[in-house]
C-alpha atoms as a PDB file:
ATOM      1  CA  UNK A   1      25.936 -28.790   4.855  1.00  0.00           C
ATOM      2  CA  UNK A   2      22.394 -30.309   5.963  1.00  0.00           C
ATOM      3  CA  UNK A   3      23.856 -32.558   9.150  1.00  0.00           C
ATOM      4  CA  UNK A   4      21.491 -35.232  10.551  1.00  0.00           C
ATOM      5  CA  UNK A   5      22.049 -36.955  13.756  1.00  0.00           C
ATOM      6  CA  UNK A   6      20.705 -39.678  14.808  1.00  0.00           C
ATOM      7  CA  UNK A   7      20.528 -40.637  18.808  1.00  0.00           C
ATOM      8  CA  UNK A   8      21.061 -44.371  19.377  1.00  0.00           C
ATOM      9  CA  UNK A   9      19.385 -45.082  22.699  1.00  0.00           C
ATOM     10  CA  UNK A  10      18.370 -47.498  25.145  1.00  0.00           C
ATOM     11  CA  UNK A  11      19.358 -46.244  28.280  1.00  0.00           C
ATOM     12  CA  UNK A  12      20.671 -43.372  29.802  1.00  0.00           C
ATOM     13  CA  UNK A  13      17.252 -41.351  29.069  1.00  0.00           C
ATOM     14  CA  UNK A  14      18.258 -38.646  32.295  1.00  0.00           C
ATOM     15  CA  UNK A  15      21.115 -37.618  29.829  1.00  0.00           C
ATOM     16  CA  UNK A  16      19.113 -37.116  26.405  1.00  0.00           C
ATOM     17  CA  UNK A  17      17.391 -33.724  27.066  1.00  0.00           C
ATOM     18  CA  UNK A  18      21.101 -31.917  28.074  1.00  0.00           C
ATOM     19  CA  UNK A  19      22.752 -34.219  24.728  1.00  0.00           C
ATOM     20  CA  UNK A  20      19.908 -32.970  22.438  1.00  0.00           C
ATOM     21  CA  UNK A  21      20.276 -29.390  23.292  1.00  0.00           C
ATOM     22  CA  UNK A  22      24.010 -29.763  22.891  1.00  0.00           C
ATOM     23  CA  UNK A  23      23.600 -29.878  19.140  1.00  0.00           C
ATOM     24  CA  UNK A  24      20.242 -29.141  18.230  1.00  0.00           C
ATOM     25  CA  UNK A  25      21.541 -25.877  16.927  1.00  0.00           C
ATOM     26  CA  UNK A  26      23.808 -27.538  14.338  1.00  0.00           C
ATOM     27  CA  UNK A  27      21.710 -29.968  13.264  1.00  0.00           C
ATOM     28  CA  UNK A  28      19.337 -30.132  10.375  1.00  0.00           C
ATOM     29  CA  UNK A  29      17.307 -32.670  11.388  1.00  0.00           C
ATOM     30  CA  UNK A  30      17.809 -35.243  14.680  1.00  0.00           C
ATOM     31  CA  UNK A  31      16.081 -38.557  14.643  1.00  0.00           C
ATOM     32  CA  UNK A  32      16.308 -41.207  17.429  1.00  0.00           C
ATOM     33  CA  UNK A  33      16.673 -44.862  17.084  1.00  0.00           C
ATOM     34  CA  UNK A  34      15.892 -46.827  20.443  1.00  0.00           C
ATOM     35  CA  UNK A  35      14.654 -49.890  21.873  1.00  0.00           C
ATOM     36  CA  UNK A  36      13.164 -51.185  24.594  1.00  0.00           C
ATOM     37  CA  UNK A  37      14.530 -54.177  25.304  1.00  0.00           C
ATOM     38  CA  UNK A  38      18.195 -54.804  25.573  1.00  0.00           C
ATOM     39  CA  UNK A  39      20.009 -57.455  22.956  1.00  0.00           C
ATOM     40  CA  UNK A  40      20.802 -59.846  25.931  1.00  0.00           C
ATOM     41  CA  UNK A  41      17.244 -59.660  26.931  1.00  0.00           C
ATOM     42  CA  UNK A  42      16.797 -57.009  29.388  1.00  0.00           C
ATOM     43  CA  UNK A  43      14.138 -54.212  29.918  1.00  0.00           C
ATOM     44  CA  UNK A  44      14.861 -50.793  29.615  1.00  0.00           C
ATOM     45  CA  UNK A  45      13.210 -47.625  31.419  1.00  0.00           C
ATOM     46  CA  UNK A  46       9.982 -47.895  30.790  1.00  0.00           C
ATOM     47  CA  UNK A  47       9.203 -44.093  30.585  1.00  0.00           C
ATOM     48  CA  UNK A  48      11.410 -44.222  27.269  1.00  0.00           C
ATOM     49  CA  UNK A  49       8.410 -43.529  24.139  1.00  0.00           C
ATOM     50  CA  UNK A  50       6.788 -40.942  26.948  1.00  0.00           C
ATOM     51  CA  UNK A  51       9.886 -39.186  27.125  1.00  0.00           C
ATOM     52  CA  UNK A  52      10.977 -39.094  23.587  1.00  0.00           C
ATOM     53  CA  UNK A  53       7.439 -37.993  22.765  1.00  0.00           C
ATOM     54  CA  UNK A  54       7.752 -35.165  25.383  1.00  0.00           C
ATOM     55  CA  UNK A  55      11.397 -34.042  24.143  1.00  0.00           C
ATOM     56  CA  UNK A  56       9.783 -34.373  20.606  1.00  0.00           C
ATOM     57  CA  UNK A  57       7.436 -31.685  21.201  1.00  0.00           C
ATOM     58  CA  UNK A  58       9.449 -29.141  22.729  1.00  0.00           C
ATOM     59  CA  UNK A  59      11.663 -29.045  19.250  1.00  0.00           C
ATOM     60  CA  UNK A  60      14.432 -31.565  19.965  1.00  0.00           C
ATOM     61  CA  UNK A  61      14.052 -34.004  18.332  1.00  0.00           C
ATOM     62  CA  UNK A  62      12.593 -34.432  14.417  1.00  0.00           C
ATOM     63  CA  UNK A  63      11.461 -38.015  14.367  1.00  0.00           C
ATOM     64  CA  UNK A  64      11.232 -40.596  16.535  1.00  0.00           C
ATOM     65  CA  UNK A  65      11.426 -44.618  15.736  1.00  0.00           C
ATOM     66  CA  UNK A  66      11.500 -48.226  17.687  1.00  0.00           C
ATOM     67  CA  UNK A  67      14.376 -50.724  16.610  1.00  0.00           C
ATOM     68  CA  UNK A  68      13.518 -54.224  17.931  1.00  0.00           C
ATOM     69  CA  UNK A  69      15.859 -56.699  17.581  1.00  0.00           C
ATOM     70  CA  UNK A  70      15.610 -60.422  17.203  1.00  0.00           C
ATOM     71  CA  UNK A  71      18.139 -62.380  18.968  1.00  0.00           C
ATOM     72  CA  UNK A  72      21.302 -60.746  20.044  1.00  0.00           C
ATOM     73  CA  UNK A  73      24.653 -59.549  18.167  1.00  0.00           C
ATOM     74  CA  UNK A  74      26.601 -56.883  16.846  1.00  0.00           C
ATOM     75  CA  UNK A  75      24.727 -56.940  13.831  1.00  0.00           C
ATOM     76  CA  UNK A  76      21.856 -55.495  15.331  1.00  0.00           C
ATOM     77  CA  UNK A  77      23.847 -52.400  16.570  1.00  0.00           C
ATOM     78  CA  UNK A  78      25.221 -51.209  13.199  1.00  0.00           C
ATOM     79  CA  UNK A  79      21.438 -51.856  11.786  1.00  0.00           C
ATOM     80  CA  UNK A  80      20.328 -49.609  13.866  1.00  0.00           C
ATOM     81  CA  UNK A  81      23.277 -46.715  13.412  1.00  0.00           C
ATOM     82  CA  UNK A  82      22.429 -47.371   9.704  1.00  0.00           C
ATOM     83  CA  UNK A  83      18.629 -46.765  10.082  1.00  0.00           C
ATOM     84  CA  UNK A  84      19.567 -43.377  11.209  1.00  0.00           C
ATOM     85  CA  UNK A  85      21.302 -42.805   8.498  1.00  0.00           C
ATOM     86  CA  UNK A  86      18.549 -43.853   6.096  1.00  0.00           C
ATOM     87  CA  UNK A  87      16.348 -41.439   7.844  1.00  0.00           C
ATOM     88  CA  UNK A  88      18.775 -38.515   7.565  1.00  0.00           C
ATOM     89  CA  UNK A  89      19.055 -39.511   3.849  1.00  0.00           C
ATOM     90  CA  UNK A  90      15.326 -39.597   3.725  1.00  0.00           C
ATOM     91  CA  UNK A  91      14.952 -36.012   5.002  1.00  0.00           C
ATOM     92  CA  UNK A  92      17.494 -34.611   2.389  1.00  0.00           C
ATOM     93  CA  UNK A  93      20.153 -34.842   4.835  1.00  0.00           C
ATOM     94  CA  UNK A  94      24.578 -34.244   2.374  1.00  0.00           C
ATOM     95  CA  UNK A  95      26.198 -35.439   6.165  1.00  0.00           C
ATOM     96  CA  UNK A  96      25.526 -37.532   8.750  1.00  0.00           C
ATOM     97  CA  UNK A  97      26.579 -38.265  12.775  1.00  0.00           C
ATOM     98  CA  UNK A  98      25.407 -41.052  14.827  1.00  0.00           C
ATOM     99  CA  UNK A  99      25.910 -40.292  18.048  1.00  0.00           C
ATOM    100  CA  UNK A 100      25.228 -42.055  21.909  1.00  0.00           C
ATOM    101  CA  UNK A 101      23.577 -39.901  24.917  1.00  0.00           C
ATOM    102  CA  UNK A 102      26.358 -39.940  26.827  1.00  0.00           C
ATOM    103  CA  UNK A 103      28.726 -37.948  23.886  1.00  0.00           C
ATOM    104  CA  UNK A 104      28.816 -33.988  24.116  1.00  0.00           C
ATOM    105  CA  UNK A 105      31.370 -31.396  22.246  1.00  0.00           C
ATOM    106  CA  UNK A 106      32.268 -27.929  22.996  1.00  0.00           C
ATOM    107  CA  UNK A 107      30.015 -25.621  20.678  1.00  0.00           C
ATOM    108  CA  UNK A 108      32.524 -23.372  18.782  1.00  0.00           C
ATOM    109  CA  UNK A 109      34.332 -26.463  18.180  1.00  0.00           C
ATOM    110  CA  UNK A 110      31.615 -28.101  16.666  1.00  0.00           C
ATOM    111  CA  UNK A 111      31.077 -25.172  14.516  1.00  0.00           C
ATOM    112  CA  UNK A 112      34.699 -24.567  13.517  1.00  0.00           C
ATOM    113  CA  UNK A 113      34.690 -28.488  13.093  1.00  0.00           C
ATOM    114  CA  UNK A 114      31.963 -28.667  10.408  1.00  0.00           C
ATOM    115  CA  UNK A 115      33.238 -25.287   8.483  1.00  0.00           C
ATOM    116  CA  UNK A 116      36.563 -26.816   8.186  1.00  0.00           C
ATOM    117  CA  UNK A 117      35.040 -29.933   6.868  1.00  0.00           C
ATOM    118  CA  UNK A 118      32.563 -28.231   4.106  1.00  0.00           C
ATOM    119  CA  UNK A 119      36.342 -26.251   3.007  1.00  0.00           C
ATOM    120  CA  UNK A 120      38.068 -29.029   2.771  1.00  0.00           C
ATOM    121  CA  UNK A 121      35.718 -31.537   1.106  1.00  0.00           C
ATOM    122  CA  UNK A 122      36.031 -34.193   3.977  1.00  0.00           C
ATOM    123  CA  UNK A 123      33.970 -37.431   3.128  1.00  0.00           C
ATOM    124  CA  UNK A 124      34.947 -39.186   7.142  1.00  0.00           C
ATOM    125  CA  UNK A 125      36.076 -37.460   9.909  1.00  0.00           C
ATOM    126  CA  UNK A 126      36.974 -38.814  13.467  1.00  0.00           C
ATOM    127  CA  UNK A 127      38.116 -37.015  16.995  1.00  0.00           C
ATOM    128  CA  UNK A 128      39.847 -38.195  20.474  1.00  0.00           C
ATOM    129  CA  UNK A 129      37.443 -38.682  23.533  1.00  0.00           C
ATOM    130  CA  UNK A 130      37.829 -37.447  26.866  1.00  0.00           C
ATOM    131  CA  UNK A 131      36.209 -39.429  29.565  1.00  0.00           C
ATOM    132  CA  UNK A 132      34.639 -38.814  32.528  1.00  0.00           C
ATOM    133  CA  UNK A 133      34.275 -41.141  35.634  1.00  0.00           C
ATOM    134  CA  UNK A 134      31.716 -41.687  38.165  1.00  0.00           C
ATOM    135  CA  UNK A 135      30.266 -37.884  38.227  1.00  0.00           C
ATOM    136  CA  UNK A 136      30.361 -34.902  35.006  1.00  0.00           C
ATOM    137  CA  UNK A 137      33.195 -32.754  37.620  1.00  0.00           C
ATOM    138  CA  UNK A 138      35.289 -35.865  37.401  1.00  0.00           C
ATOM    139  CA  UNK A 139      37.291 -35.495  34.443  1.00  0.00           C
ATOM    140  CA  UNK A 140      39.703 -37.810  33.509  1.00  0.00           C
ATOM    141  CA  UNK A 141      43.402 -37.203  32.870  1.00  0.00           C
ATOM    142  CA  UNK A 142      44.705 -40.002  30.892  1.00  0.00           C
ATOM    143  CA  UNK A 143      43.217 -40.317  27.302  1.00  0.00           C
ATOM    144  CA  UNK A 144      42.828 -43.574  25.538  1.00  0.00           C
ATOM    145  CA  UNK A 145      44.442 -45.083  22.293  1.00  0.00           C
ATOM    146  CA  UNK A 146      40.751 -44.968  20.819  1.00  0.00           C
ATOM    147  CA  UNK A 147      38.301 -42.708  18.484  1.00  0.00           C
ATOM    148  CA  UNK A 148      35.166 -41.493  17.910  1.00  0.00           C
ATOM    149  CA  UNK A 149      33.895 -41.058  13.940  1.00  0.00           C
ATOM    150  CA  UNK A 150      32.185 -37.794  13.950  1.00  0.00           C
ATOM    151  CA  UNK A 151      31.033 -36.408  10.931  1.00  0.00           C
ATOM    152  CA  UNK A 152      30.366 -38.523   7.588  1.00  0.00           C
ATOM    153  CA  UNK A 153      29.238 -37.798   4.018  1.00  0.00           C
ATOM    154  CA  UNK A 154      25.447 -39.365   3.669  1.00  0.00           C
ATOM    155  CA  UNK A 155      27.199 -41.565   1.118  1.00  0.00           C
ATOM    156  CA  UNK A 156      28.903 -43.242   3.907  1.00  0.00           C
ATOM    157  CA  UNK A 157      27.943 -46.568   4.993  1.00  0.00           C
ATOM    158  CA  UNK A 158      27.948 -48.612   8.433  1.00  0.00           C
ATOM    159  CA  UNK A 159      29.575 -51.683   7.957  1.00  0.00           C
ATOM    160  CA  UNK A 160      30.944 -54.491  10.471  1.00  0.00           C
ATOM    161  CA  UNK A 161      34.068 -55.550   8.041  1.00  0.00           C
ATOM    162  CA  UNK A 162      36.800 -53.279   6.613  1.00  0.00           C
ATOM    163  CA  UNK A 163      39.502 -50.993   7.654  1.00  0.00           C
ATOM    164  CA  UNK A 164      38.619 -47.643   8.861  1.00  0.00           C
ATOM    165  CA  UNK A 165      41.247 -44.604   9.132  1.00  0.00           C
ATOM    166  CA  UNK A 166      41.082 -45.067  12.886  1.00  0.00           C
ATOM    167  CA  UNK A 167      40.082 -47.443  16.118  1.00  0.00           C
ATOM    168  CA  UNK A 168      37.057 -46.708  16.855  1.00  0.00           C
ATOM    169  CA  UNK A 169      33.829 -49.052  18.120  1.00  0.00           C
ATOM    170  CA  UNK A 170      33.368 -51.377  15.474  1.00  0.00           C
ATOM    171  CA  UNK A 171      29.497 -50.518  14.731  1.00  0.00           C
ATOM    172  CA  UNK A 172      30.143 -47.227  13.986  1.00  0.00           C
ATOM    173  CA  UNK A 173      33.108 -47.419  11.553  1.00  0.00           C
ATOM    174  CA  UNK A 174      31.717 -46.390   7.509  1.00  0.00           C
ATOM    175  CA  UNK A 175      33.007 -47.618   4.185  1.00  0.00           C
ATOM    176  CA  UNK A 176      32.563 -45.230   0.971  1.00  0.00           C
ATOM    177  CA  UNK A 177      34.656 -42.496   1.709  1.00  0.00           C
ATOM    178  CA  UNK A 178      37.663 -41.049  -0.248  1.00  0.00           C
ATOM    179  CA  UNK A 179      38.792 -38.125   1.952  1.00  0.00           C
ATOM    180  CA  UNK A 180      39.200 -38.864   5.756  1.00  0.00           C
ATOM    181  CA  UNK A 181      40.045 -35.863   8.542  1.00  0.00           C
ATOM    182  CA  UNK A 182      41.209 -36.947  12.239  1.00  0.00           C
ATOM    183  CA  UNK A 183      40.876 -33.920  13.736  1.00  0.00           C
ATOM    184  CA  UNK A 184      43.559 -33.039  16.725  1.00  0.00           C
ATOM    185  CA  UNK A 185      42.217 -32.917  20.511  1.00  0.00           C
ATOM    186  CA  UNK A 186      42.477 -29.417  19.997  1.00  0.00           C
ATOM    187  CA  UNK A 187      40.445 -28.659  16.849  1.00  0.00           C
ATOM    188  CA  UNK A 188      37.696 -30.855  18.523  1.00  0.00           C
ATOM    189  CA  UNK A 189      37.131 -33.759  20.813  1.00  0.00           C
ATOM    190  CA  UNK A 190      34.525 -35.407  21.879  1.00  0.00           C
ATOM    191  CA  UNK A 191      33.043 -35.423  25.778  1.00  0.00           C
ATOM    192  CA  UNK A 192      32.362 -39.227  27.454  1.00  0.00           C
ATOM    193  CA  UNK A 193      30.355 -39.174  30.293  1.00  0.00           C
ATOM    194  CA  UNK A 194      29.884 -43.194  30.135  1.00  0.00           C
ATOM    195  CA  UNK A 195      29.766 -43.744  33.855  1.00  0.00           C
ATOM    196  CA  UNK A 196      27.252 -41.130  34.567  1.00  0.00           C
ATOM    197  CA  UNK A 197      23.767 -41.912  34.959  1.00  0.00           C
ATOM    198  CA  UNK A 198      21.212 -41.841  37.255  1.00  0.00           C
ATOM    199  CA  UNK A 199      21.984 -44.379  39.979  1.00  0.00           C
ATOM    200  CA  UNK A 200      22.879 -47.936  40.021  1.00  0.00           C
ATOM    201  CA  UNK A 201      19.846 -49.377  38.008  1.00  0.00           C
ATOM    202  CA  UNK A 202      20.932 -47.244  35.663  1.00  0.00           C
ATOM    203  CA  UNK A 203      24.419 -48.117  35.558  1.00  0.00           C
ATOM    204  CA  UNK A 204      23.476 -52.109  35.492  1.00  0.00           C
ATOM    205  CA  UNK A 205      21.191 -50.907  32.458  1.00  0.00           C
ATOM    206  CA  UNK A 206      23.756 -49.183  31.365  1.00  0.00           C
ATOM    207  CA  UNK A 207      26.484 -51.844  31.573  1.00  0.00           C
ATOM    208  CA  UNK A 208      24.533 -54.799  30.561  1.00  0.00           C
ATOM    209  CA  UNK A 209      23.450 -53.234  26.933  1.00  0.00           C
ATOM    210  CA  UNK A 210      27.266 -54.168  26.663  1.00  0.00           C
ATOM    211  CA  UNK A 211      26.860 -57.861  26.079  1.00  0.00           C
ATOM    212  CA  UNK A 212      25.245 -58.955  23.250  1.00  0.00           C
ATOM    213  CA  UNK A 213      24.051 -62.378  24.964  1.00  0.00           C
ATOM    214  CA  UNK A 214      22.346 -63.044  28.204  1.00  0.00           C
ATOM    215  CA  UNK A 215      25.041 -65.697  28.508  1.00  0.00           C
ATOM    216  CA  UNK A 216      27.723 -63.562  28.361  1.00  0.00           C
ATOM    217  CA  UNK A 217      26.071 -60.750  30.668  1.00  0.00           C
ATOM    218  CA  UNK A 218      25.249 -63.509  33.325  1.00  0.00           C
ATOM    219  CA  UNK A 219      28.450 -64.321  33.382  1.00  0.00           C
ATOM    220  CA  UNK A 220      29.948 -60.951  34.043  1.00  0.00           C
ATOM    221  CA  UNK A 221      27.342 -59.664  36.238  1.00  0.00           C
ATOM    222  CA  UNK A 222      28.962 -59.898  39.914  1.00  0.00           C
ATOM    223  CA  UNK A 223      32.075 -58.329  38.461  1.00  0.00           C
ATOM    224  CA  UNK A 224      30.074 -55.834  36.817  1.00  0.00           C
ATOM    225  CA  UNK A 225      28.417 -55.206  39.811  1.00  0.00           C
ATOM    226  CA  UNK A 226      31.958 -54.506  41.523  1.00  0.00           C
ATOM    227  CA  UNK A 227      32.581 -52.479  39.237  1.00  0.00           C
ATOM    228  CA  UNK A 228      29.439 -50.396  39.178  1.00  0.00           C
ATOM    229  CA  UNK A 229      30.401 -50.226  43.333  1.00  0.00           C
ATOM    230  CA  UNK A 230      33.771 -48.392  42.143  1.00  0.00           C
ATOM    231  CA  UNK A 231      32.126 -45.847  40.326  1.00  0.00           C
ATOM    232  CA  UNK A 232      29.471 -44.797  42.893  1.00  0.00           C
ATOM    233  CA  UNK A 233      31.803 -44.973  46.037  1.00  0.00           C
ATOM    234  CA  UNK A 234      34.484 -43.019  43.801  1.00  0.00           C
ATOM    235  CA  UNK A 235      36.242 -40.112  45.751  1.00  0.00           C
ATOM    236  CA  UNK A 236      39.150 -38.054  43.746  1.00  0.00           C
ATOM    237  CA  UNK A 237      40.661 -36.923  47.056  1.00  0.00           C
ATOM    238  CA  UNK A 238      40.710 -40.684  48.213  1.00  0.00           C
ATOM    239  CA  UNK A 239      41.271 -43.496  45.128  1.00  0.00           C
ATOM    240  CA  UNK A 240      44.688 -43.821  44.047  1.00  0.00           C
ATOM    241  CA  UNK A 241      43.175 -44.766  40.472  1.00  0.00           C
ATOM    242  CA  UNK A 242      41.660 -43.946  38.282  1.00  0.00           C
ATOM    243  CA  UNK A 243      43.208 -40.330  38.266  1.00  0.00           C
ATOM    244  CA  UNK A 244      41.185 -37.530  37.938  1.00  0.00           C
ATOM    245  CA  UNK A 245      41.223 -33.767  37.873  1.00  0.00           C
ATOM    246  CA  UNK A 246      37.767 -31.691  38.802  1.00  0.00           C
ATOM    247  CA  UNK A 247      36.061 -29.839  36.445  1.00  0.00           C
ATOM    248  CA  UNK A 248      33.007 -27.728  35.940  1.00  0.00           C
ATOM    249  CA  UNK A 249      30.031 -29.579  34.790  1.00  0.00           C
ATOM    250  CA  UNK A 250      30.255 -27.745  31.200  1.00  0.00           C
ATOM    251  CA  UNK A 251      27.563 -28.895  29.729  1.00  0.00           C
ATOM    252  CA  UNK A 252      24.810 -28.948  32.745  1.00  0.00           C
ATOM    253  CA  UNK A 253      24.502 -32.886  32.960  1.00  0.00           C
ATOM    254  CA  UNK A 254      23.260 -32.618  36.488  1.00  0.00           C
ATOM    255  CA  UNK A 255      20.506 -30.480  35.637  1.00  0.00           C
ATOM    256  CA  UNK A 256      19.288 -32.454  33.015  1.00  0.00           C
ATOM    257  CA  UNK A 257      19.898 -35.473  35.716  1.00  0.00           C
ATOM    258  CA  UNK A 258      17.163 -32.984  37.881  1.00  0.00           C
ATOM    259  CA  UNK A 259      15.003 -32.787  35.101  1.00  0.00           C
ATOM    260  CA  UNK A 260      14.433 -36.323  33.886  1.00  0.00           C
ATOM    261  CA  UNK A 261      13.398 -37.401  37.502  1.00  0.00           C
ATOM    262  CA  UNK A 262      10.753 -34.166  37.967  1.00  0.00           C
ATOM    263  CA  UNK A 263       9.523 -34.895  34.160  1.00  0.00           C
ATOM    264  CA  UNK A 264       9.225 -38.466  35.918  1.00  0.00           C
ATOM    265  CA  UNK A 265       7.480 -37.987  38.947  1.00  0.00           C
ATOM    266  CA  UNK A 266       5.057 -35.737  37.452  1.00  0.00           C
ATOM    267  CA  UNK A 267       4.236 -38.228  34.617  1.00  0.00           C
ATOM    268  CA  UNK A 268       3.518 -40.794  37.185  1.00  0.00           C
ATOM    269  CA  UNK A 269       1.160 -37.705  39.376  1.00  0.00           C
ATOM    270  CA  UNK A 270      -0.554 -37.952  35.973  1.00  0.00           C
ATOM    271  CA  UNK A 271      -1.289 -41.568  35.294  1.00  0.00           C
END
């Protein structure tokens, strides 16, 4: 197996360098897809091509290209999952993983997870997700009814309409395969850490990349803004919901957290 990966990004750059490292050593070649501007309009960190160009050279990442959309929509979102799969294919890439910042998996696993799918033949293959809330210790107990697709044959191909094997985010499910795996949460799952990021900018970043119009995200903002208060003020010891059990930070999230704002204030010493 030759696995590419391909990083969809916008925010959530103080997460990257600890997500690249995570699977850099199964991957074949790792291209990332991001953008600078939001699809409802917004502006992302502006540090992003520095960054990606600094991660670039220390062996993380393969290639490097800008998606700009025009006008909002789902649409936009699975064109951009499928350019990384047309630059996998393009670097002779036989599977293929699109993958967010905020997604990390256990190591063995991951190995285990693609010998078993090479033995097996698997064309699609999707895990569970645990989440995390409000800080990388914080680790959720209760697991959701939804999936994540993790590895696919190159063959595979992102599209909005047709059934898929399992629930999972509608721009990432693939048509084109004959031979689908769910794997069990204890063969491999995948690691959320969707509510960590850097501080509340962040977050707001974060959460508005969710809404595909400024419309809609105007409309939601002061409850995403609540909501955004939740996470940051969240204490295990003290909030009823959601429940939570502590955890080690397994795969160094706050370091890489560290990191990103050093890399930053240096580049800015620079300028």
């Amino acid at each position: 197996m030759q696995l590419g990966i391909s990083f969809n990004v916008f925010d959530g750059l103080e997460l990257i360098k600890s997500s690249l490292e995570n699977v850099r050593p199964h991957a074949h070649h790792i291209n990332v897809i991001y953008q600078r501007v939001s699809y409802n309009g917004n502006t992302g960190d502006p540090h992003i091509e520095e960054y990606l160009n600094y991660l670039k050279s220390k062996g993380l990442i393969d290639y490097i290209q800008e998606y700009q959309p025009k006008g909002p929509g789902l649409l936009h979102e699975i064109r951009k999952r499928a350019l990384g799969r047309k630059v996998s294919l393009e670097n002779n890439c036989t599977h293929y993983m699109s993958k967010d910042i905020d997604e990390y998996y256990d190591s063995q696993q991951f190995t285990n997870a693609m010998e078993f799918i090479i033995k097996n033949d698997y064309d699609s293959t999707a895990c569970n997700i645990q989440n995390y809330y409000s800080n990388p210790r914080y680790q959720l107990k209760e697991q959701e009814n939804f999936f994540v697709p993790f590895i696919n044959s190159i063959n595979c191909q992102h599209r909005l309409y047709g059934d898929y094997f399992c629930i999972v985010d509608p721009s990432r499910k693939v048509v084109n395969y004959n031979k689908p795996y769910h794997f069990m949460p204890d063969e491999l799952i995948m690691h959320h850490y969707s509510t960590i990021r850097l501080n509340k900018n962040a977050l707001i970043q974060k959460y508005g990349n969710r809404y595909y119009t400024k419309e809609e995200f105007d409309t939601e903002f002061e409850r995403i803004k609540t909501e955004i208060e939740d996470i940051l003020n969240y204490n295990p010891a003290l909030s009823e919901k959601p429940q939570c059990i502590e955890v080690k930070d397994f795969f160094n999230i706050e370091n890489s957290i560290i990191e990103y704002k050093q890399w930053v204030a240096e580049y800015q010493a620079r300028k």
